[in-house]
PDB file of N, CA and C in Angstrom:
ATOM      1  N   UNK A   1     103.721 122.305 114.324  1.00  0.00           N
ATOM      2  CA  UNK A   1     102.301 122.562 114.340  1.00  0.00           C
ATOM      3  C   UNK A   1     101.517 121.277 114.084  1.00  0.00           C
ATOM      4  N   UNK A   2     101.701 120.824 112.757  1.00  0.00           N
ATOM      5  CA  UNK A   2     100.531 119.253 112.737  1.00  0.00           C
ATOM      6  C   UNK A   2     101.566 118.106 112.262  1.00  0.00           C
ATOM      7  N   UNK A   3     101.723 117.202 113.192  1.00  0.00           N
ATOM      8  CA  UNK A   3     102.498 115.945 112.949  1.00  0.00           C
ATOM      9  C   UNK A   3     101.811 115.259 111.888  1.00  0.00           C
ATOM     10  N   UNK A   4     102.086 115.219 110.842  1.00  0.00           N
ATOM     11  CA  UNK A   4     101.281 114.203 109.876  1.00  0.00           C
ATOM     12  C   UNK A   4     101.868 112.692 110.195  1.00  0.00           C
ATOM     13  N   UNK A   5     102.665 112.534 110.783  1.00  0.00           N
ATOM     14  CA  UNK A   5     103.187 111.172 111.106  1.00  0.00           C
ATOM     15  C   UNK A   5     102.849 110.252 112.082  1.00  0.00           C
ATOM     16  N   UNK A   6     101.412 111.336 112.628  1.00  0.00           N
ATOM     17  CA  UNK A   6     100.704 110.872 113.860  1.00  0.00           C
ATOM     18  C   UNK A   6      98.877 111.024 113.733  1.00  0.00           C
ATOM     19  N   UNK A   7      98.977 111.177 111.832  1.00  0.00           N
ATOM     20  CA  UNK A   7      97.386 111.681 111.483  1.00  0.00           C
ATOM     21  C   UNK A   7      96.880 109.926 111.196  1.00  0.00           C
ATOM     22  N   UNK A   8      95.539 110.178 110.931  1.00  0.00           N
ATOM     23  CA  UNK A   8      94.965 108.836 111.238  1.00  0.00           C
ATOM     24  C   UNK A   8      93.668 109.492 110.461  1.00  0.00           C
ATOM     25  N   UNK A   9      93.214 108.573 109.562  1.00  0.00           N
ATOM     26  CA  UNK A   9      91.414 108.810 109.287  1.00  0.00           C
ATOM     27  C   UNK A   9      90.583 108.090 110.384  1.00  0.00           C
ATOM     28  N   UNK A  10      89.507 108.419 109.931  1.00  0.00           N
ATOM     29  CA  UNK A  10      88.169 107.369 110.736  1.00  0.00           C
ATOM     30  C   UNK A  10      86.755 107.461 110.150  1.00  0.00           C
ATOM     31  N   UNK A  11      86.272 107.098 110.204  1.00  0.00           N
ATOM     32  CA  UNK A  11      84.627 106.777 109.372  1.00  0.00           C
ATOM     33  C   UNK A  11      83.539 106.064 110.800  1.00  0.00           C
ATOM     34  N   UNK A  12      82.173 106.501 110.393  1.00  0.00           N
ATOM     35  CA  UNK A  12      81.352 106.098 111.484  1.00  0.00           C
ATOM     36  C   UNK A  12      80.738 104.405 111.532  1.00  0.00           C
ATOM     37  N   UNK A  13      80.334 103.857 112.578  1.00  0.00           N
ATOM     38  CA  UNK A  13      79.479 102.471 112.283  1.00  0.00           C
ATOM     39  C   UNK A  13      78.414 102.872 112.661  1.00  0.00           C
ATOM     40  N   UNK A  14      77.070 101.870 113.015  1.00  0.00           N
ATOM     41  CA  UNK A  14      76.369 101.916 113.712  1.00  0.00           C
ATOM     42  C   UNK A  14      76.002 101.367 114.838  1.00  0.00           C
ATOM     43  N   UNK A  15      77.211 100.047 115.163  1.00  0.00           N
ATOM     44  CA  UNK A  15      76.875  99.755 116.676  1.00  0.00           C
ATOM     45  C   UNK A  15      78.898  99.252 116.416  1.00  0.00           C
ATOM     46  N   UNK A  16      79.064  99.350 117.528  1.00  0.00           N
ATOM     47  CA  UNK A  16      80.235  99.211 118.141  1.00  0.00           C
ATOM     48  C   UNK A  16      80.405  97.770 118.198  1.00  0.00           C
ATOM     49  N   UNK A  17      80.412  96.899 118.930  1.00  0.00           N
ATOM     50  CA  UNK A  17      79.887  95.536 119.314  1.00  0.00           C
ATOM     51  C   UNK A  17      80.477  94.945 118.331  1.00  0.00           C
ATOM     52  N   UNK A  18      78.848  95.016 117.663  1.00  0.00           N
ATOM     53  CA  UNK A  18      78.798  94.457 115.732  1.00  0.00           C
ATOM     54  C   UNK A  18      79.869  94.781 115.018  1.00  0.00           C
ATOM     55  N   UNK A  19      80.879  96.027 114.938  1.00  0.00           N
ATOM     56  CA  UNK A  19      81.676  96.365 114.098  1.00  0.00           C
ATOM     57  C   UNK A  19      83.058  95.964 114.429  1.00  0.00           C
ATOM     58  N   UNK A  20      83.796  95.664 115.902  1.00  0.00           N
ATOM     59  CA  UNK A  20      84.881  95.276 116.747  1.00  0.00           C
ATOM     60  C   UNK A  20      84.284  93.549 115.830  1.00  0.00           C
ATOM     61  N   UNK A  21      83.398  92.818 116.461  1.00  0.00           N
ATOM     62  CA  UNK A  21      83.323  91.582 115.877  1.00  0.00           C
ATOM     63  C   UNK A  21      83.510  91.554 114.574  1.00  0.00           C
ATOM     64  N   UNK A  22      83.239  91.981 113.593  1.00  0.00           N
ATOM     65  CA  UNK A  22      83.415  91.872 112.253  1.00  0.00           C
ATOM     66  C   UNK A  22      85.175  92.330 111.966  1.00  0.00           C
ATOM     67  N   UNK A  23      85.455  93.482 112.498  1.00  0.00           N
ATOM     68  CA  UNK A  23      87.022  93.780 112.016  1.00  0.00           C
ATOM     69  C   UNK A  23      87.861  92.236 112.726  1.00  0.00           C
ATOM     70  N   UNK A  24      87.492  91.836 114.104  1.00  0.00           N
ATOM     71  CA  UNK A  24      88.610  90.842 114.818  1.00  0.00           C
ATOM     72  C   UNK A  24      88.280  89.400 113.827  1.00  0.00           C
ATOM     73  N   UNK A  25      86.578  89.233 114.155  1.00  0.00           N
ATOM     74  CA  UNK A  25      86.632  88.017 113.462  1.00  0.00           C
ATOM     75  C   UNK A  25      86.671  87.956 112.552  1.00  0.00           C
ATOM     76  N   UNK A  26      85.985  88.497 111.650  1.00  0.00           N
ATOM     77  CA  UNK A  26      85.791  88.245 110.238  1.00  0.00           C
ATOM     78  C   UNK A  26      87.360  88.375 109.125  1.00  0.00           C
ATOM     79  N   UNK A  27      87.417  90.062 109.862  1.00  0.00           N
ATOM     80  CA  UNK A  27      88.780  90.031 109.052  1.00  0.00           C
ATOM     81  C   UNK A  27      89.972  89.816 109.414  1.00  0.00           C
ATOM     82  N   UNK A  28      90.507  89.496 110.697  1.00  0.00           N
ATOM     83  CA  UNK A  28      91.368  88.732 111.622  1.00  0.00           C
ATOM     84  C   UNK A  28      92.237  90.151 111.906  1.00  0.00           C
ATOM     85  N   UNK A  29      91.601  91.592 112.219  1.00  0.00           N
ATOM     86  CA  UNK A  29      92.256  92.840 112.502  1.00  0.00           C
ATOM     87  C   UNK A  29      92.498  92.861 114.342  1.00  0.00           C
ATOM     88  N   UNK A  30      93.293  93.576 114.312  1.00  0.00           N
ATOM     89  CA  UNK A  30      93.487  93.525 115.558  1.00  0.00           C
ATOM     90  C   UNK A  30      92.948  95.034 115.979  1.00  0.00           C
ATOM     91  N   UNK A  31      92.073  94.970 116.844  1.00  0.00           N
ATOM     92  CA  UNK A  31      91.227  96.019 117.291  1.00  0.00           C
ATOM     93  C   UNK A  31      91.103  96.161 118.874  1.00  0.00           C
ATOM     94  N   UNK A  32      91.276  97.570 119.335  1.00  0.00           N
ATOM     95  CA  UNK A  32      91.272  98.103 120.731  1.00  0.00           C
ATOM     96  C   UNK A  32      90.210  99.187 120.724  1.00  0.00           C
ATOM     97  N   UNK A  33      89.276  98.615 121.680  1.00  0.00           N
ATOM     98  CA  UNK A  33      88.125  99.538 122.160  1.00  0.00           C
ATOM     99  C   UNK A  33      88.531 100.857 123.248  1.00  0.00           C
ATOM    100  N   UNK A  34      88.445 101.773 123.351  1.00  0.00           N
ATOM    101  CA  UNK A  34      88.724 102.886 124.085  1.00  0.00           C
ATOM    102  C   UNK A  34      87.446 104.417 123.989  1.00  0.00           C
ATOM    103  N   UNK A  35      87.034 104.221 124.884  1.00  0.00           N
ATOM    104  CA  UNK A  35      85.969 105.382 125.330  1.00  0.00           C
ATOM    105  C   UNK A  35      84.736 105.528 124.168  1.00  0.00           C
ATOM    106  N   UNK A  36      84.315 103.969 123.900  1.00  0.00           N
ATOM    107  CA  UNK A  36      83.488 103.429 123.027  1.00  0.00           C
ATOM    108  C   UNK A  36      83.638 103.716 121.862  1.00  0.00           C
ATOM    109  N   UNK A  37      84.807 103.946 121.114  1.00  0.00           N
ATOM    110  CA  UNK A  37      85.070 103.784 119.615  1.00  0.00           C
ATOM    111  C   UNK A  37      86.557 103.289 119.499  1.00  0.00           C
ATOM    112  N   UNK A  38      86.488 102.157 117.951  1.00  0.00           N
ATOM    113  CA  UNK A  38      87.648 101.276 118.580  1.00  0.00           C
ATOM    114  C   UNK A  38      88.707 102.373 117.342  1.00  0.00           C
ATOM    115  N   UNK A  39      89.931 101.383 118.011  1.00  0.00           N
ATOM    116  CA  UNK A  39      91.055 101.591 117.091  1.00  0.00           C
ATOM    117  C   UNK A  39      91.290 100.467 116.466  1.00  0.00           C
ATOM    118  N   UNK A  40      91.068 100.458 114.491  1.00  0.00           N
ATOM    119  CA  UNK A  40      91.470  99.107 113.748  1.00  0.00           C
ATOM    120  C   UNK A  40      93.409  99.122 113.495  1.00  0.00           C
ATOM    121  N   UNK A  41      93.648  98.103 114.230  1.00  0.00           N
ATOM    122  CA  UNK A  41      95.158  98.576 113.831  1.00  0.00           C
ATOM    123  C   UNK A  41      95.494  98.115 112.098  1.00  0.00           C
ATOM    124  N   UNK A  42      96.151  99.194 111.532  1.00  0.00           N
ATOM    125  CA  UNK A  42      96.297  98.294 110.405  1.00  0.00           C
ATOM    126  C   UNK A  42      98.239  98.159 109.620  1.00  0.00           C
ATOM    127  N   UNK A  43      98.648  97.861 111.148  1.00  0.00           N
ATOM    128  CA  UNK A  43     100.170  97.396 110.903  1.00  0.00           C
ATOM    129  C   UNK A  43     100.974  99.019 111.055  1.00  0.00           C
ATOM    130  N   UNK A  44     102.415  98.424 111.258  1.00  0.00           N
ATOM    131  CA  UNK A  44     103.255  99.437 110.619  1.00  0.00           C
ATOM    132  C   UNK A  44     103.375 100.655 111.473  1.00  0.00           C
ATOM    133  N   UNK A  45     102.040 100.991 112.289  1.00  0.00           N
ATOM    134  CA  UNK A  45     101.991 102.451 113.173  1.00  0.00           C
ATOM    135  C   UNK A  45     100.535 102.791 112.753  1.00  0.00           C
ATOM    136  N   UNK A  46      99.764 102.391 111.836  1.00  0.00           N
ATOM    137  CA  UNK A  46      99.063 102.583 111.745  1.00  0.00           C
ATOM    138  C   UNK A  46      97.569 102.521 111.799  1.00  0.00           C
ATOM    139  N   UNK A  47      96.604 103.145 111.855  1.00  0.00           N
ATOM    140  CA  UNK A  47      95.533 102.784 112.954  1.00  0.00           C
ATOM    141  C   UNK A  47      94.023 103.724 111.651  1.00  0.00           C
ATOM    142  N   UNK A  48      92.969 102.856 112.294  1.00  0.00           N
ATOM    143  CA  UNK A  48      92.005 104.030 111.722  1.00  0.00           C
ATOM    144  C   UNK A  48      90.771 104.017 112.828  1.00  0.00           C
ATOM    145  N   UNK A  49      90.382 104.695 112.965  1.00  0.00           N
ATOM    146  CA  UNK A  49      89.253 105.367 114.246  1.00  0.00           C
ATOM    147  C   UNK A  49      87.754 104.663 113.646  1.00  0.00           C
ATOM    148  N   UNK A  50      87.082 104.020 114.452  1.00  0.00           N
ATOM    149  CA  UNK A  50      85.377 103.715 114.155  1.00  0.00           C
ATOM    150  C   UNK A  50      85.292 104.480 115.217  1.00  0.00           C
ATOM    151  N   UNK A  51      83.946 104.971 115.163  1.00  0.00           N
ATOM    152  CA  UNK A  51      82.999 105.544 116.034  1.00  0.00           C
ATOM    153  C   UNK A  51      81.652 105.841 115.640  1.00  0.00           C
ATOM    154  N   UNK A  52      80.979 105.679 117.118  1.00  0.00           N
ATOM    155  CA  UNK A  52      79.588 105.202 116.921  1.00  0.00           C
ATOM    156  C   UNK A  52      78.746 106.372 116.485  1.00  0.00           C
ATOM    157  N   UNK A  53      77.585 105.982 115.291  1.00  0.00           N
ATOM    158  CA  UNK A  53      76.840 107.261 115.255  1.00  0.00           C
ATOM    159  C   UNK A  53      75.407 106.741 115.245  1.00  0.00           C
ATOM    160  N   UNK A  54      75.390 105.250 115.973  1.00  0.00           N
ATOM    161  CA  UNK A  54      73.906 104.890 115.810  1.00  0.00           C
ATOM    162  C   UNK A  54      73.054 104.813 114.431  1.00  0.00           C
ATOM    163  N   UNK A  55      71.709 104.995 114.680  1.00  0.00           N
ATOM    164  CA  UNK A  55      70.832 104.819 113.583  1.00  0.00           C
ATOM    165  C   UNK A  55      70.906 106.135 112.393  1.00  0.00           C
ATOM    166  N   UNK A  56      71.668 106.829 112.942  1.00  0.00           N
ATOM    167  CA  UNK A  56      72.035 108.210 112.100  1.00  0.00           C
ATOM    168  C   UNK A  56      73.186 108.195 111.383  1.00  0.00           C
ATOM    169  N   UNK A  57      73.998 106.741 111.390  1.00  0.00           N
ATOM    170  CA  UNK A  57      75.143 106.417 110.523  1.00  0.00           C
ATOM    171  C   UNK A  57      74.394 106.576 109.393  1.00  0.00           C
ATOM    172  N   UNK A  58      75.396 107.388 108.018  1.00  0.00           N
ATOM    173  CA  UNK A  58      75.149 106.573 106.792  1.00  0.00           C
ATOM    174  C   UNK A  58      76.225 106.456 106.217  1.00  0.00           C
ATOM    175  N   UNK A  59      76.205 105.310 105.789  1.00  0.00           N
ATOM    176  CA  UNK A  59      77.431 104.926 104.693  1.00  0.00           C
ATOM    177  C   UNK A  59      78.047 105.762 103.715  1.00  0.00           C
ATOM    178  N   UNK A  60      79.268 106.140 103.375  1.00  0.00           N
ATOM    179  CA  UNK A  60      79.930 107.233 102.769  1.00  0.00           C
ATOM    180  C   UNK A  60      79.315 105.791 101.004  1.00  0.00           C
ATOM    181  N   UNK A  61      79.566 106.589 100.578  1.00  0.00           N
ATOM    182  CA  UNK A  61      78.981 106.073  98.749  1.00  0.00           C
ATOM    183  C   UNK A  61      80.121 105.396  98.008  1.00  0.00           C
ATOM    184  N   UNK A  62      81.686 105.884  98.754  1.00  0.00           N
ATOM    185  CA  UNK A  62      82.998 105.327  98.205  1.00  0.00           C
ATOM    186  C   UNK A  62      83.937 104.112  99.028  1.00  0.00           C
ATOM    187  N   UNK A  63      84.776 103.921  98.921  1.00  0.00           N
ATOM    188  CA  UNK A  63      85.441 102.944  99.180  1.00  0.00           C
ATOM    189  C   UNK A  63      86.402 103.719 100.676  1.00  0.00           C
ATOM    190  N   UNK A  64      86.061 103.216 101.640  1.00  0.00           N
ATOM    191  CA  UNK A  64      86.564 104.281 102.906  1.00  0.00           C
ATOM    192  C   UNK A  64      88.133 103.274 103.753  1.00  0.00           C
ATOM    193  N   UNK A  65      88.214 102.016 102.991  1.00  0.00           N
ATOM    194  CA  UNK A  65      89.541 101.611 103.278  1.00  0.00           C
ATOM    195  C   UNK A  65      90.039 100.201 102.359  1.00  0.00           C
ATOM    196  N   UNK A  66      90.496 100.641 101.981  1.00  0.00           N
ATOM    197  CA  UNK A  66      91.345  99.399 101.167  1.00  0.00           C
ATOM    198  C   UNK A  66      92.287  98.303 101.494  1.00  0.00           C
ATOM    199  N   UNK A  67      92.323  97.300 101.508  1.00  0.00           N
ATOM    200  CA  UNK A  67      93.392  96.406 101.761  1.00  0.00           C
ATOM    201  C   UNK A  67      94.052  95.905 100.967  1.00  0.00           C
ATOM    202  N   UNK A  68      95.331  96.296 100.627  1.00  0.00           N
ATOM    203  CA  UNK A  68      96.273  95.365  99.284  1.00  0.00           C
ATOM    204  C   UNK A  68      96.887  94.389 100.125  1.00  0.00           C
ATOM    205  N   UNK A  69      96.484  93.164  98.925  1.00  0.00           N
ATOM    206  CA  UNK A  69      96.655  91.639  98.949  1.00  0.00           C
ATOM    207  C   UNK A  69      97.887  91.159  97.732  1.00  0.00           C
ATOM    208  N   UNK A  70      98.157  90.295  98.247  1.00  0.00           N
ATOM    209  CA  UNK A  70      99.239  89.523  96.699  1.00  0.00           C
ATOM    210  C   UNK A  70      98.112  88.610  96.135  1.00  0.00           C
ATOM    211  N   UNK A  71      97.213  88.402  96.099  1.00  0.00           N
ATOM    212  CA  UNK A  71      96.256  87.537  95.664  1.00  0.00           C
ATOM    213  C   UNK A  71      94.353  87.853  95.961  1.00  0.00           C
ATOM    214  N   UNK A  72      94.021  88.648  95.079  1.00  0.00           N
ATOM    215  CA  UNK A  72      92.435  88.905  95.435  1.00  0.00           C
ATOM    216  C   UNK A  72      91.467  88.084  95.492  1.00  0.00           C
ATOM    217  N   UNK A  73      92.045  86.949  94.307  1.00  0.00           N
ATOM    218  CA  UNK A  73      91.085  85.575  94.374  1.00  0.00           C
ATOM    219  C   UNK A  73      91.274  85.025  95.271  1.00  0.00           C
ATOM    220  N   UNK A  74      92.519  84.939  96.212  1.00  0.00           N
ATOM    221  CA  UNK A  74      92.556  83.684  97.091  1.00  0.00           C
ATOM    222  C   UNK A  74      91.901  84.537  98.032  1.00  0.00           C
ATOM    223  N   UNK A  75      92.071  86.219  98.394  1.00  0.00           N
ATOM    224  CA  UNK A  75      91.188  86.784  99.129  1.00  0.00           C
ATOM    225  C   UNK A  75      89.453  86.561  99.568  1.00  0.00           C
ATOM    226  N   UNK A  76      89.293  87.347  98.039  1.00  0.00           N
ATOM    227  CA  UNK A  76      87.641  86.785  97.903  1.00  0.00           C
ATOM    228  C   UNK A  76      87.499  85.402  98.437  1.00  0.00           C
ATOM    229  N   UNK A  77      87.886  84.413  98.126  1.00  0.00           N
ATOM    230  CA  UNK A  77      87.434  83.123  98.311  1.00  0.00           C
ATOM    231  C   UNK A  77      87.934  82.837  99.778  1.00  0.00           C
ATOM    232  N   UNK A  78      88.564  83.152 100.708  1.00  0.00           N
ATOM    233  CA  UNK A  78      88.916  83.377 102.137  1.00  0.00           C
ATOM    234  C   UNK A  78      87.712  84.313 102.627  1.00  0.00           C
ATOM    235  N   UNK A  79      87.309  85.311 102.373  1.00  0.00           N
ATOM    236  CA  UNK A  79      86.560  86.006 103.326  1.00  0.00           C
ATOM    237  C   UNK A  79      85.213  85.642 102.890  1.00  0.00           C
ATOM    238  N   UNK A  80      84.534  85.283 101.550  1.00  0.00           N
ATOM    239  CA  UNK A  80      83.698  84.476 101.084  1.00  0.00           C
ATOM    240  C   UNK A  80      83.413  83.262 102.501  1.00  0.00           C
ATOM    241  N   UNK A  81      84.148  82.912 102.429  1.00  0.00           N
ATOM    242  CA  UNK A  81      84.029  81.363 103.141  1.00  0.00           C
ATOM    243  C   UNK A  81      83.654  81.935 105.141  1.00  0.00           C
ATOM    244  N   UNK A  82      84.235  83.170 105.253  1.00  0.00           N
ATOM    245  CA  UNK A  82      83.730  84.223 106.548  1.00  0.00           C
ATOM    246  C   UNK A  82      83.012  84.085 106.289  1.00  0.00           C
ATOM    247  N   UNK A  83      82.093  84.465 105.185  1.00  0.00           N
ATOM    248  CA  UNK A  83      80.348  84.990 105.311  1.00  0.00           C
ATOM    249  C   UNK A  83      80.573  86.160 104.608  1.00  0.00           C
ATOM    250  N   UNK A  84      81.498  86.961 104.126  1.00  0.00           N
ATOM    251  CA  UNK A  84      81.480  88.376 103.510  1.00  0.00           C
ATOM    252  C   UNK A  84      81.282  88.252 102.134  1.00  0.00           C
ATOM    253  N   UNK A  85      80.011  89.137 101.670  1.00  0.00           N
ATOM    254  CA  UNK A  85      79.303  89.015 100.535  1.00  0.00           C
ATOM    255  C   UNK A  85      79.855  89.875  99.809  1.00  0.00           C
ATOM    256  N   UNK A  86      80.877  90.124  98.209  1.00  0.00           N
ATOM    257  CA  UNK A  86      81.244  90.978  97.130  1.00  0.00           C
ATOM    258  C   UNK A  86      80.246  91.573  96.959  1.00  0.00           C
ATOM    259  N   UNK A  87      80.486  92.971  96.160  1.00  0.00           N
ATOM    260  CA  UNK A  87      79.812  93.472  96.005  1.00  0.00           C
ATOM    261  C   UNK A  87      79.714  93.410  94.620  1.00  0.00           C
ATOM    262  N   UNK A  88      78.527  93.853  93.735  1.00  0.00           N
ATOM    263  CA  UNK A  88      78.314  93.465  92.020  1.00  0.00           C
ATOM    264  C   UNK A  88      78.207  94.600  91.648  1.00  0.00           C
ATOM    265  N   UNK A  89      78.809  94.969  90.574  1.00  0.00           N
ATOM    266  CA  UNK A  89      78.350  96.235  89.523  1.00  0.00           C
ATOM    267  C   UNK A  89      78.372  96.090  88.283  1.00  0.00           C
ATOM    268  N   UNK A  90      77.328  96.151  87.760  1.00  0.00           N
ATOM    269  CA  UNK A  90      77.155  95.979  86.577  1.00  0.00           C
ATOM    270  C   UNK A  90      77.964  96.298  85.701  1.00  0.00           C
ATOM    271  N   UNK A  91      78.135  95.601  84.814  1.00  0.00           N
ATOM    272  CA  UNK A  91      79.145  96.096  83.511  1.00  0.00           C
ATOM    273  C   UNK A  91      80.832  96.315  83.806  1.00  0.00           C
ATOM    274  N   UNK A  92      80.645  96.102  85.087  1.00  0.00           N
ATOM    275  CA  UNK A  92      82.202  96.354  86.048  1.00  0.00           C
ATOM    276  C   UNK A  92      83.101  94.951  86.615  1.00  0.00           C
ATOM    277  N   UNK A  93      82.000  94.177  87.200  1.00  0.00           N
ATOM    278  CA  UNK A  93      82.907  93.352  88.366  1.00  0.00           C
ATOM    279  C   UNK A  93      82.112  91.834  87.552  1.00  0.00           C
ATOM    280  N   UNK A  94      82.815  90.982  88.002  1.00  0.00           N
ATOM    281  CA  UNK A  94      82.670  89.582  87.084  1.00  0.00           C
ATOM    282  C   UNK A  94      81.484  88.806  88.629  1.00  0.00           C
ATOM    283  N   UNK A  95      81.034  87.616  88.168  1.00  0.00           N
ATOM    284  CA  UNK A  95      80.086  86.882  88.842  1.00  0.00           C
ATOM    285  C   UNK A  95      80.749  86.623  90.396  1.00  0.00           C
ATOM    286  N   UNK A  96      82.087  86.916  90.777  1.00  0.00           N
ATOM    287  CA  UNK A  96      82.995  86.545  91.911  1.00  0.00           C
ATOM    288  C   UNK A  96      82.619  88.177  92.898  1.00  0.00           C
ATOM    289  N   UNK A  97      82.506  89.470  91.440  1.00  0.00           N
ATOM    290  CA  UNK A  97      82.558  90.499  92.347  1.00  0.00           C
ATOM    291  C   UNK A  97      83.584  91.323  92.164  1.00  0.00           C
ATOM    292  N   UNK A  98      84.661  90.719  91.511  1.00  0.00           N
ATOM    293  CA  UNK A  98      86.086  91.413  91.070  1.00  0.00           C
ATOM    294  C   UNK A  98      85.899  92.272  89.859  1.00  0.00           C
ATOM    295  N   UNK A  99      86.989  92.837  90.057  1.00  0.00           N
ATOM    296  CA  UNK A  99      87.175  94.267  88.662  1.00  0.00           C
ATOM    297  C   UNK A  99      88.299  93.710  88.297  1.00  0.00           C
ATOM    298  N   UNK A 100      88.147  93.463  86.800  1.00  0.00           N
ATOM    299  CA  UNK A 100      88.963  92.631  85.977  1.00  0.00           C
ATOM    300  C   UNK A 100      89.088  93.511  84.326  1.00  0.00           C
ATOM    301  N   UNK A 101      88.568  94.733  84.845  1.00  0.00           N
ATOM    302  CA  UNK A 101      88.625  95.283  83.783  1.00  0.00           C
ATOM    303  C   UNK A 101      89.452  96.542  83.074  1.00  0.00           C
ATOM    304  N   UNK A 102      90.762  96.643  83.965  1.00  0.00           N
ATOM    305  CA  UNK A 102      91.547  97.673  83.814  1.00  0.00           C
ATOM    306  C   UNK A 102      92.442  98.541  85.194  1.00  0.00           C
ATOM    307  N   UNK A 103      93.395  98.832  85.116  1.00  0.00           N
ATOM    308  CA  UNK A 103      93.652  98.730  86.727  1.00  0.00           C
ATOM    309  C   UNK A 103      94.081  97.308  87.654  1.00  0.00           C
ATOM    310  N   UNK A 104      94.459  97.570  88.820  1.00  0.00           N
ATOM    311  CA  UNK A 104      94.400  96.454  89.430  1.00  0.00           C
ATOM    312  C   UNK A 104      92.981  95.977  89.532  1.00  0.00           C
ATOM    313  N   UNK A 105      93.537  94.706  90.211  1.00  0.00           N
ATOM    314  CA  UNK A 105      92.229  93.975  90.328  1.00  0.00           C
ATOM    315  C   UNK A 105      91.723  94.143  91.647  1.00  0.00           C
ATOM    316  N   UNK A 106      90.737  94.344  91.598  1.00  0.00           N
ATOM    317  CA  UNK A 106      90.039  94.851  92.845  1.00  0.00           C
ATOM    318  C   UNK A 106      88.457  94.282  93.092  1.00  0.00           C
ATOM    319  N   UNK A 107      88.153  94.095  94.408  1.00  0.00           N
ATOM    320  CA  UNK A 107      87.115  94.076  94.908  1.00  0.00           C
ATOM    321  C   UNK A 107      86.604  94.101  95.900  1.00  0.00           C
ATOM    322  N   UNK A 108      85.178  95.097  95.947  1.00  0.00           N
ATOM    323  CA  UNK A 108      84.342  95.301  97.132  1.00  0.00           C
ATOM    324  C   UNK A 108      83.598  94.587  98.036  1.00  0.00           C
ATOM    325  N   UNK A 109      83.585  95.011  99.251  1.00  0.00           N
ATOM    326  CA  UNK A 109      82.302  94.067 100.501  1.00  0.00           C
ATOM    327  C   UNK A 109      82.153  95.562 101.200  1.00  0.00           C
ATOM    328  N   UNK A 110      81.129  94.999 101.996  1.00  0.00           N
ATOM    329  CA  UNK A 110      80.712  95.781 103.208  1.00  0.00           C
ATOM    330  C   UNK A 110      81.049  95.798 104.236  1.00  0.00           C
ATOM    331  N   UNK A 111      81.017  96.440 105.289  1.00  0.00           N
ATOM    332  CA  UNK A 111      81.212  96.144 107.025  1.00  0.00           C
ATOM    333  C   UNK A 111      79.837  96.378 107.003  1.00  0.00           C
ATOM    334  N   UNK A 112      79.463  95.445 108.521  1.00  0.00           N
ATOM    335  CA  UNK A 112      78.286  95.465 108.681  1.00  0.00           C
ATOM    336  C   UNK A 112      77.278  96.821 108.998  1.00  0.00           C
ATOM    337  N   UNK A 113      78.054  98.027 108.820  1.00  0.00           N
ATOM    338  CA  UNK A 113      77.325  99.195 108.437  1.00  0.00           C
ATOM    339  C   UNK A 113      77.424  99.820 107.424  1.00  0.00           C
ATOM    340  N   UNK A 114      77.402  98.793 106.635  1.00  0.00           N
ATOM    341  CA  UNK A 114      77.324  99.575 104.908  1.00  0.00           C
ATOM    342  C   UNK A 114      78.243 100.212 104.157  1.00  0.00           C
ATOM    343  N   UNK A 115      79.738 100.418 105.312  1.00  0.00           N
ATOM    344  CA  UNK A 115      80.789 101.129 104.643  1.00  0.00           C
ATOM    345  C   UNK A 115      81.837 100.319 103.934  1.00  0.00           C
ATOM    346  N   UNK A 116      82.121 100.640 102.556  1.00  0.00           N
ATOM    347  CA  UNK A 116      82.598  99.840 101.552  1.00  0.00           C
ATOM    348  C   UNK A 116      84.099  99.901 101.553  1.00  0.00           C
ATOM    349  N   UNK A 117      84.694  98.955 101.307  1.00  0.00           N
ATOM    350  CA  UNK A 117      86.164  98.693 101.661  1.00  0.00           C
ATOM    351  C   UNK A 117      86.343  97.571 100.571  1.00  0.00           C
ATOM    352  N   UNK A 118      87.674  97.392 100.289  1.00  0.00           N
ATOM    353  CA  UNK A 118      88.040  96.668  99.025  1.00  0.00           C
ATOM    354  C   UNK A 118      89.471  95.735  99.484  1.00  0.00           C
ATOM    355  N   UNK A 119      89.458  95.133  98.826  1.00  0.00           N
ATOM    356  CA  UNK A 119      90.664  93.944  98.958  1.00  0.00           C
ATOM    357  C   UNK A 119      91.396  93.956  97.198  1.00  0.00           C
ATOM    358  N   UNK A 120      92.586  94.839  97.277  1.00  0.00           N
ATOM    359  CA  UNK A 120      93.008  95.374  95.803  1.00  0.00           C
ATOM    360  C   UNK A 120      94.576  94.836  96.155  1.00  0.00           C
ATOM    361  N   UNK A 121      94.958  94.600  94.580  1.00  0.00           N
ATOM    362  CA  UNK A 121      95.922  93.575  94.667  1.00  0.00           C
ATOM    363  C   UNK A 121      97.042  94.757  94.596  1.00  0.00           C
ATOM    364  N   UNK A 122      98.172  94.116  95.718  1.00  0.00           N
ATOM    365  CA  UNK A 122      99.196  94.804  96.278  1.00  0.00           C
ATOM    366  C   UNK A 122     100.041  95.461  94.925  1.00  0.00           C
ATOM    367  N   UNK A 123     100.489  96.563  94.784  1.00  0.00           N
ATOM    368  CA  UNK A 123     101.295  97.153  93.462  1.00  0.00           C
ATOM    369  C   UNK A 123     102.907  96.961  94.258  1.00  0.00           C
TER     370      UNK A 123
END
């Protein structure tokens, strides 16, 4: 009945274009456009769905994909140097943007439609 070995999430952008450029360049993902919403590959078999919802996108409020790294600082300071701005929370994340306060270490950016994704150090 449902192959879970063939399930996949996906989350919306607001322009297609803008969001393929940011996953290839910015974050060096390898991405395939198909019937105007791409596929981000993210290794292994695995894939996650963008699709377009225009000016009626809104950003989910949580963290909609994560990337574990062996190193978050050398991260931050690699995609920093892209142009990708951390995100700050008060009382939470240090002047870099990182969560250093329990847990792995972790930290947030944006895609250029507001949906929040993290670079958290590999367990």
């Amino acid at each position: 009945m449902i192959d879970a070995t063939k399930a996949f999430s996906g989350f919306s952008v607001r322009d297609i274009p803008q969001a393929k450029a940011f996953y290839e360049d910015v974050l060096g993902l390898s991405v395939r456009e198909d019937h105007g919403m791409l596929s981000i590959d993210l290794g292994s078999g695995h894939h996650v769905l963008a699709y377009p919802k225009g000016q009626e996108h809104e950003p989910a409020s949580f963290t909609v994909l994560n990337f574990p790294v062996t190193d978050v600082d050398a991260a931050v300071d690699e995609l920093t140097a892209r142009g990708v701005a951390f995100l700050h929370y008060d009382g939470m994340t240090d002047d870099r943007g990182v969560n250093r306060r329990g847990g792995p270490l972790i930290a947030w950016f944006t895609d250029p439609s507001g949906n929040i994704m993290s670079v958290i150090a590999a367990q």
